[in-house]
C-alpha atoms as a PDB file:
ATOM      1  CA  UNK A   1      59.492  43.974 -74.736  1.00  0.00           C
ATOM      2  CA  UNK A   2      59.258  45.343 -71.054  1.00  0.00           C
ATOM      3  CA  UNK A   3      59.100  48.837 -69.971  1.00  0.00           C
ATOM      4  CA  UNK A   4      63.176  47.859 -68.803  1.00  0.00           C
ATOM      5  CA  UNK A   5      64.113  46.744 -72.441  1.00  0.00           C
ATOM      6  CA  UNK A   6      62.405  49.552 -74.122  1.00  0.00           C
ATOM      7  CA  UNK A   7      64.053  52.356 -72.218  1.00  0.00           C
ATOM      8  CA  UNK A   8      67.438  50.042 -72.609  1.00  0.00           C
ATOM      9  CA  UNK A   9      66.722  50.225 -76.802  1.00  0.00           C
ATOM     10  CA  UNK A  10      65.623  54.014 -76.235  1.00  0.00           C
ATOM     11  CA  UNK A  11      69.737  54.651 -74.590  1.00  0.00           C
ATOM     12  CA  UNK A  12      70.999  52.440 -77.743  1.00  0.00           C
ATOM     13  CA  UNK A  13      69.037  54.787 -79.658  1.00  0.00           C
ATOM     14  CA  UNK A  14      69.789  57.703 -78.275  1.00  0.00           C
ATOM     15  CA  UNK A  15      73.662  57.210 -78.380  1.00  0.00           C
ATOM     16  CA  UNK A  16      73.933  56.261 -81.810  1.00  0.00           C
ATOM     17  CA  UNK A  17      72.237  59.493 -82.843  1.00  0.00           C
ATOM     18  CA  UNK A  18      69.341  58.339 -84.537  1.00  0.00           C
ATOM     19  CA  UNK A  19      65.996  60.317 -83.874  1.00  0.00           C
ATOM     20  CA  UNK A  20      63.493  58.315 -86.477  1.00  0.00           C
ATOM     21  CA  UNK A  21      64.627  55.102 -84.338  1.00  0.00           C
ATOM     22  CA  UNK A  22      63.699  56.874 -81.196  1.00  0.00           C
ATOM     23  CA  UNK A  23      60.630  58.326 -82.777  1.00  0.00           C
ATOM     24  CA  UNK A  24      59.555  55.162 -83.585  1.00  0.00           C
ATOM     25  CA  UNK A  25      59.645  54.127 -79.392  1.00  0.00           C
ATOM     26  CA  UNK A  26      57.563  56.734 -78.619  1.00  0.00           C
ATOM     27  CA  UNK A  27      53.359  56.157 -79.512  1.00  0.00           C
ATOM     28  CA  UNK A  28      51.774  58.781 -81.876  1.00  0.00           C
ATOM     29  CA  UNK A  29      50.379  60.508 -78.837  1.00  0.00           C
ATOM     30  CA  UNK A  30      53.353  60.659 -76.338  1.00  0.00           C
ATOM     31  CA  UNK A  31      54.582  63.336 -74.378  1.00  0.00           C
ATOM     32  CA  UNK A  32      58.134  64.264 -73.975  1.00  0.00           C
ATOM     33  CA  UNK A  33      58.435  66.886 -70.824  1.00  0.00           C
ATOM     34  CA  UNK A  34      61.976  67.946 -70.240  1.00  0.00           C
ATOM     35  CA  UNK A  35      61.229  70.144 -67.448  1.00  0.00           C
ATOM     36  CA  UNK A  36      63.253  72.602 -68.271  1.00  0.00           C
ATOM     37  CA  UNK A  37      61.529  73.362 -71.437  1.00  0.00           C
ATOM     38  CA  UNK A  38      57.649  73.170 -72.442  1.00  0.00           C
ATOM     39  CA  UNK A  39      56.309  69.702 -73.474  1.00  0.00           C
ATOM     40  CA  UNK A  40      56.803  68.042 -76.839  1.00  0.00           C
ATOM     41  CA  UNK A  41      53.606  66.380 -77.821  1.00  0.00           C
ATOM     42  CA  UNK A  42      53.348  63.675 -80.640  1.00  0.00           C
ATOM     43  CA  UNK A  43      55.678  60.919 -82.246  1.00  0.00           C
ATOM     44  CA  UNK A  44      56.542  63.636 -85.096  1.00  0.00           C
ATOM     45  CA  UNK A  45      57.761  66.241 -82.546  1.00  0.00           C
ATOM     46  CA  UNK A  46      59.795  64.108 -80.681  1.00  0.00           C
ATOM     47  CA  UNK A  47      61.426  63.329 -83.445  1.00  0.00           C
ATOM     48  CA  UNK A  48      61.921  66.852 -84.577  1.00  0.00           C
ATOM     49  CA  UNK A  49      63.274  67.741 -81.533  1.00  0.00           C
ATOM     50  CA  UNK A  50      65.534  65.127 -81.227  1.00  0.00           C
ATOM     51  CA  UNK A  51      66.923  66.030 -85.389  1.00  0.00           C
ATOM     52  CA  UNK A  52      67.606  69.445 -83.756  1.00  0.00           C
ATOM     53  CA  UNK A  53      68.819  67.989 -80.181  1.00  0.00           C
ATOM     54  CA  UNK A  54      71.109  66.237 -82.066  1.00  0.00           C
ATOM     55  CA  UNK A  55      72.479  68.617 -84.918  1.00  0.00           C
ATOM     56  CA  UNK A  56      73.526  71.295 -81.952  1.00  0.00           C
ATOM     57  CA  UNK A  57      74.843  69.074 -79.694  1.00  0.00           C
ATOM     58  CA  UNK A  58      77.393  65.684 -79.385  1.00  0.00           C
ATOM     59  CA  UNK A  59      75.169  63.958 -76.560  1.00  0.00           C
ATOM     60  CA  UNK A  60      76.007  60.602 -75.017  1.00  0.00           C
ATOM     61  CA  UNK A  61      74.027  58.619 -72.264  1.00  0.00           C
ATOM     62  CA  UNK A  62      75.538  57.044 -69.616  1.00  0.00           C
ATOM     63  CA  UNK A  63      73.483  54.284 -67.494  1.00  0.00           C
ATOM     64  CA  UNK A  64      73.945  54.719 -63.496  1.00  0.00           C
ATOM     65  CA  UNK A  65      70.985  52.606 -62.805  1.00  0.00           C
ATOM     66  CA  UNK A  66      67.658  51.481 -64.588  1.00  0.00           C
ATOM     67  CA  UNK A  67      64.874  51.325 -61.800  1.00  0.00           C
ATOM     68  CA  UNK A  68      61.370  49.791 -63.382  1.00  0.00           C
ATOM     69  CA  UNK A  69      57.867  49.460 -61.564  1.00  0.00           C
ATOM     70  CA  UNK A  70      55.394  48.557 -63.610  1.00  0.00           C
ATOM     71  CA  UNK A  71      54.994  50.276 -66.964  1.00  0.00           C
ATOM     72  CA  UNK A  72      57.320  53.051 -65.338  1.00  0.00           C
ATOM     73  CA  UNK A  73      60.987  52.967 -65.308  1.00  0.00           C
ATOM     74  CA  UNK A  74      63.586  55.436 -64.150  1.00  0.00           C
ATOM     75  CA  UNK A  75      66.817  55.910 -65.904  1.00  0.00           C
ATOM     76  CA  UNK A  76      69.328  57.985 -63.823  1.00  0.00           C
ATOM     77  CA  UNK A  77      72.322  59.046 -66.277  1.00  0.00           C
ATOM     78  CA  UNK A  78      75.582  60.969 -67.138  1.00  0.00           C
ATOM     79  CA  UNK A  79      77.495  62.077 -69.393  1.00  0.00           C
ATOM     80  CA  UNK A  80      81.612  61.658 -70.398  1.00  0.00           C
ATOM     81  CA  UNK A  81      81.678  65.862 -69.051  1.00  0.00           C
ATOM     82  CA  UNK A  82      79.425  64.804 -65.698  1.00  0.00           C
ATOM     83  CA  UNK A  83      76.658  66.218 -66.409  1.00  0.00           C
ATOM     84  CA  UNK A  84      74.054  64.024 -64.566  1.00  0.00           C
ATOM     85  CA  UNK A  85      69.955  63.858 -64.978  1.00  0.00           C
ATOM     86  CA  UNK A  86      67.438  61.284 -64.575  1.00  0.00           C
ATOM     87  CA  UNK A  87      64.660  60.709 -67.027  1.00  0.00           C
ATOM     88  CA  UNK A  88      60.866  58.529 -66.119  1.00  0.00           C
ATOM     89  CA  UNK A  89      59.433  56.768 -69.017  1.00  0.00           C
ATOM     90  CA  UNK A  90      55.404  55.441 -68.822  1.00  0.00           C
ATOM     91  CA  UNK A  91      55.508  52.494 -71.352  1.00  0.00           C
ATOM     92  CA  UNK A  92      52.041  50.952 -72.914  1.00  0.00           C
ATOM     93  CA  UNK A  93      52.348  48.334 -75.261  1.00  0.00           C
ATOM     94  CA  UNK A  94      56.091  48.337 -75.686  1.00  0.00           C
ATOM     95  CA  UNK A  95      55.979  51.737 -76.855  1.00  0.00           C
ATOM     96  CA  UNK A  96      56.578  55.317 -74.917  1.00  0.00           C
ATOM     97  CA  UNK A  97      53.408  57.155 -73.938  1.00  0.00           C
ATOM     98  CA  UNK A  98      55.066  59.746 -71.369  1.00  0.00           C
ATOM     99  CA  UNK A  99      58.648  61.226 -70.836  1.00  0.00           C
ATOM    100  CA  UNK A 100      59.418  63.361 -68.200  1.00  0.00           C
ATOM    101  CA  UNK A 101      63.625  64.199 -68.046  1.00  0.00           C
ATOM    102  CA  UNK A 102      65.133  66.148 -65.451  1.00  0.00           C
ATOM    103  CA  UNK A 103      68.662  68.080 -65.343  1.00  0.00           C
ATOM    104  CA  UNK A 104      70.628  71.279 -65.609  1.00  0.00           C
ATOM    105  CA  UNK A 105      70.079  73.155 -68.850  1.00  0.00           C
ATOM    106  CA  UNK A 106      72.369  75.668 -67.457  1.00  0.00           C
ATOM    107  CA  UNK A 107      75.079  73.378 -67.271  1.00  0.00           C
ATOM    108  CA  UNK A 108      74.138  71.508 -70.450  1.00  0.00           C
ATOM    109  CA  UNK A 109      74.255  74.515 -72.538  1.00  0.00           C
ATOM    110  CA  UNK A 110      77.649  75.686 -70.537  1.00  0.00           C
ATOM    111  CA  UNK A 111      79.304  72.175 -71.711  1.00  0.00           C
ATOM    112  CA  UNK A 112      78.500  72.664 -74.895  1.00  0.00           C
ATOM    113  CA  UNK A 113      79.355  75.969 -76.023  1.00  0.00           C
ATOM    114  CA  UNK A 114      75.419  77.067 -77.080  1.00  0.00           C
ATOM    115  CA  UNK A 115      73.992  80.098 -76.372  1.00  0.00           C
ATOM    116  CA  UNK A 116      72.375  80.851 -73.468  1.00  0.00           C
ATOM    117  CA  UNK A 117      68.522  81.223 -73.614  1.00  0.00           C
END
């Protein structure tokens, strides 16, 4: 797969919910850095964080555009409340080896009734 169609399977993913499928983009090592928290490092991580990503929260990813360069590729997204952020993915060997997602926690956690940290 390209670095394009991985981060394309990684929205499909995402949007149906299912954090062992996304796990299983990501390679054993990876690094998921949402800037707004501290770094998840490791394929069983991600998924953990993603099982409790998706247990407080109904998230949905909306493609604006898909920019790729190499092995990097930028998603910039929304969401159905307008929430908007923009994630990088590194991909190496049709798998994820770095993450780094950018938007308003503030906001996020606003939207969706959670507590505020």
């Amino acid at each position: 797969m390209s670095p394009r169609e991985v981060v394309e399977n990684w929205v499909e993913r995402f949007n149906a919910g299912d954090a062992d499928g996304l796990a299983d983009l990501y390679h054993a090592d990876a690094v998921n850095h949402q800037v707004t928290q501290a770094p998840v490092e490791g394929r069983d991580a991600i998924r953990a964080m993603f099982e409790r990503e998706f247990a407080a929260a109904e998230m949905t990813c909306i493609v604006e555009a898909v920019h790729e360069a190499g092995d990097v590729v930028a998603l910039e997204w929304r969401d159905p409340a307008g929430l908007r952020g923009c994630g990088f993915f590194t991909v190496r060997d049709d798998r994820i080896a770095f993450q780094r997602g950018y938007w308003d926690k503030l906001s996020f956690l606003k939207l969706h009734g959670l507590p505020i940290e």
